[in-house]
Protein backbone atom coordinates (compact mmCIF):
# COMPACT_ATOMS: atom_id res chain seq x y z
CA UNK A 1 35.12 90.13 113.50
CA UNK A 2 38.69 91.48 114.29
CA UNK A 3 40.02 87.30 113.55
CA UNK A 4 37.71 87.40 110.23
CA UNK A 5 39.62 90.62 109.21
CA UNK A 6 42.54 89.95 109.52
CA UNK A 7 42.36 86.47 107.47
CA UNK A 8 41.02 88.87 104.58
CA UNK A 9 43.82 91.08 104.74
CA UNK A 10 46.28 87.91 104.66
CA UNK A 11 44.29 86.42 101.64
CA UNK A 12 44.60 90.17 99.65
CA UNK A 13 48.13 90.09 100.71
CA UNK A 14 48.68 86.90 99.03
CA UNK A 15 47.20 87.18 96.09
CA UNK A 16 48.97 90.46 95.82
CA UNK A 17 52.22 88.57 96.23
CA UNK A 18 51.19 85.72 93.85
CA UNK A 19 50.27 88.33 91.43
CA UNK A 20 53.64 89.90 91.04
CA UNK A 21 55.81 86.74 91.44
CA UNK A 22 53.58 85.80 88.02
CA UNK A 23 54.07 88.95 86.61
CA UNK A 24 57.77 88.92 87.38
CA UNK A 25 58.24 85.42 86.18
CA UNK A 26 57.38 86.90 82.61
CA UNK A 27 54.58 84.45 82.19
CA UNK A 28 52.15 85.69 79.26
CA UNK A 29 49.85 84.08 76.79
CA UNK A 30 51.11 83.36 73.64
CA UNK A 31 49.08 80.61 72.47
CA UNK A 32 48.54 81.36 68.42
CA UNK A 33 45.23 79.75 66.93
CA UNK A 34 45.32 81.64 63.99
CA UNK A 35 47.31 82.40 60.51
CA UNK A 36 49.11 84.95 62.32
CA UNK A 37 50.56 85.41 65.97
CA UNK A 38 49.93 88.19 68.21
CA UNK A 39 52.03 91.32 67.65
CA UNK A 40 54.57 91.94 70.44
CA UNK A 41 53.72 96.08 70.56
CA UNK A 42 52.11 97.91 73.41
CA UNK A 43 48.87 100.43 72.98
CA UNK A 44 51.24 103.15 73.23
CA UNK A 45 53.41 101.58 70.53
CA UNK A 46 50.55 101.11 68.36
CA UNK A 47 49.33 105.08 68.50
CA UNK A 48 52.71 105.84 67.70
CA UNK A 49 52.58 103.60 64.82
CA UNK A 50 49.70 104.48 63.34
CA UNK A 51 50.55 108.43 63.74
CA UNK A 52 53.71 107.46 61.63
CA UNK A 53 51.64 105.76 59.49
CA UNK A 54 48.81 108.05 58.84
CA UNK A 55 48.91 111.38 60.48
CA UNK A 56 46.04 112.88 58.62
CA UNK A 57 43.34 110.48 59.46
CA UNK A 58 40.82 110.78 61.69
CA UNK A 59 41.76 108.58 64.95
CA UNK A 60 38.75 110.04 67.58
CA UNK A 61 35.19 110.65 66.26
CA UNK A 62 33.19 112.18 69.31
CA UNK A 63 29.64 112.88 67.95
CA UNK A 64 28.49 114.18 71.41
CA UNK A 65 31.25 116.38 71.91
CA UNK A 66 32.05 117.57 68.51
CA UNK A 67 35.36 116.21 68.17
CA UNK A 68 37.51 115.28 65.79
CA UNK A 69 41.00 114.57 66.13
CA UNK A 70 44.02 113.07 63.73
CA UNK A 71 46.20 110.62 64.64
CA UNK A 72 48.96 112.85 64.84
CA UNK A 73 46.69 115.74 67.29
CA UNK A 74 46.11 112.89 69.37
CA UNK A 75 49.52 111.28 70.24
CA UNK A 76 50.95 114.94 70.72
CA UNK A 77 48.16 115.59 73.41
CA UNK A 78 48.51 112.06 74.71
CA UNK A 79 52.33 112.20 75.21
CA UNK A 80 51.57 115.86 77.05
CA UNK A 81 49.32 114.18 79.13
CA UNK A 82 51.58 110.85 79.80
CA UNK A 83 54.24 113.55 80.38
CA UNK A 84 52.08 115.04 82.93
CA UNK A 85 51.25 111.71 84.58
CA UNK A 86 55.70 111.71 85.45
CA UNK A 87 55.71 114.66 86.69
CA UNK A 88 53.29 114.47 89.25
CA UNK A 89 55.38 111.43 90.64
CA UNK A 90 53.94 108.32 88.98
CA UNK A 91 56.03 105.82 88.00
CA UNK A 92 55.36 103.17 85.14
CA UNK A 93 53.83 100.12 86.38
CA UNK A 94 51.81 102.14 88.70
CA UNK A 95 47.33 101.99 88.24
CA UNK A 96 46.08 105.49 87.87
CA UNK A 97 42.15 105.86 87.88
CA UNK A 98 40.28 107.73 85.25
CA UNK A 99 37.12 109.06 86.49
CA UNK A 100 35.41 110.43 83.53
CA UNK A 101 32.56 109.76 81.33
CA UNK A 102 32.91 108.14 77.40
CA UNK A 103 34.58 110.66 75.55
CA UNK A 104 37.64 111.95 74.10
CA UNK A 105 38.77 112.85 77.43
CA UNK A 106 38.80 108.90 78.52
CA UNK A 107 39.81 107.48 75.20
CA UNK A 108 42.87 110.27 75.51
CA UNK A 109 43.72 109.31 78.77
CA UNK A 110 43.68 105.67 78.65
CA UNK A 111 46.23 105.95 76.08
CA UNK A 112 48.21 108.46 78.10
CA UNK A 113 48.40 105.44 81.04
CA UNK A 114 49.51 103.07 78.72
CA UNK A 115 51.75 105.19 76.49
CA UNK A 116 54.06 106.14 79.95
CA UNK A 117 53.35 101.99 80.78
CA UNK A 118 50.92 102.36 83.65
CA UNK A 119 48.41 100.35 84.26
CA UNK A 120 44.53 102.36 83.80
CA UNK A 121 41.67 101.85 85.88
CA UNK A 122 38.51 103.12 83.96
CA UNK A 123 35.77 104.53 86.58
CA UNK A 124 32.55 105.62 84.57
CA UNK A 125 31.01 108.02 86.87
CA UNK A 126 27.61 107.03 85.23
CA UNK A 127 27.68 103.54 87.37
């Protein structure tokens, strides 16, 4: 069992390795099938965009929770929250899991991840 262990661990290690000598080597998709090719802007970049573009419109429509939110409310609260994410110590490029239900808490804090360029791991506590 001990031999059978340890040939996981070295299999996780490499792909670990191969993963970020792929990821380092700037490889990406950028095949383009259609009239247009893919816009070179982040999630992040995109809230920011759109709160430029249209402040006053509804961006988060939570039935369940009673919520709703322009796209200006939420890139203030999600640049609080990416704030946040910094000063507790995280660093971009680093996962953070987000244990939460569908809501506006999740949808908020997705974009907090990405908006401070972390990676996010969704965790629906329902599964």
């Amino acid at each position: 069992i001990e031999s059978i262990n340890m040939l996981l661990l070295q299999r996780i290690k490499l792909k670990v390795i191969a993963g970020r000598s792929y990821a380092s080597a700037g490889l990406s998709y950028h095949r383009c099938e259609g009239k247009y090719p893919l816009v070179r802007r982040n999630l992040g970049q995109h809230l920011e965009l759109a709160a430029e573009r249209f402040p006053n419109r509804e961006a988060l429509v939570s039935l369940h929770e009673a919520k709703r939110l322009t796209y200006s409310t939420v890139l203030d609260k999600v640049d609080r929250m990416a704030a946040s994410l910094f000063q507790l110590g995280l660093s971009k490029g680093d996962r953070v899991g987000i244990w939460a239900p569908n809501g506006a808490l999740f949808y908020m804090s997705t974009l907090a991840v990405a908006r401070a360029g972390m990676i996010s791991v969704g965790i629906n506590p329902a599964y």
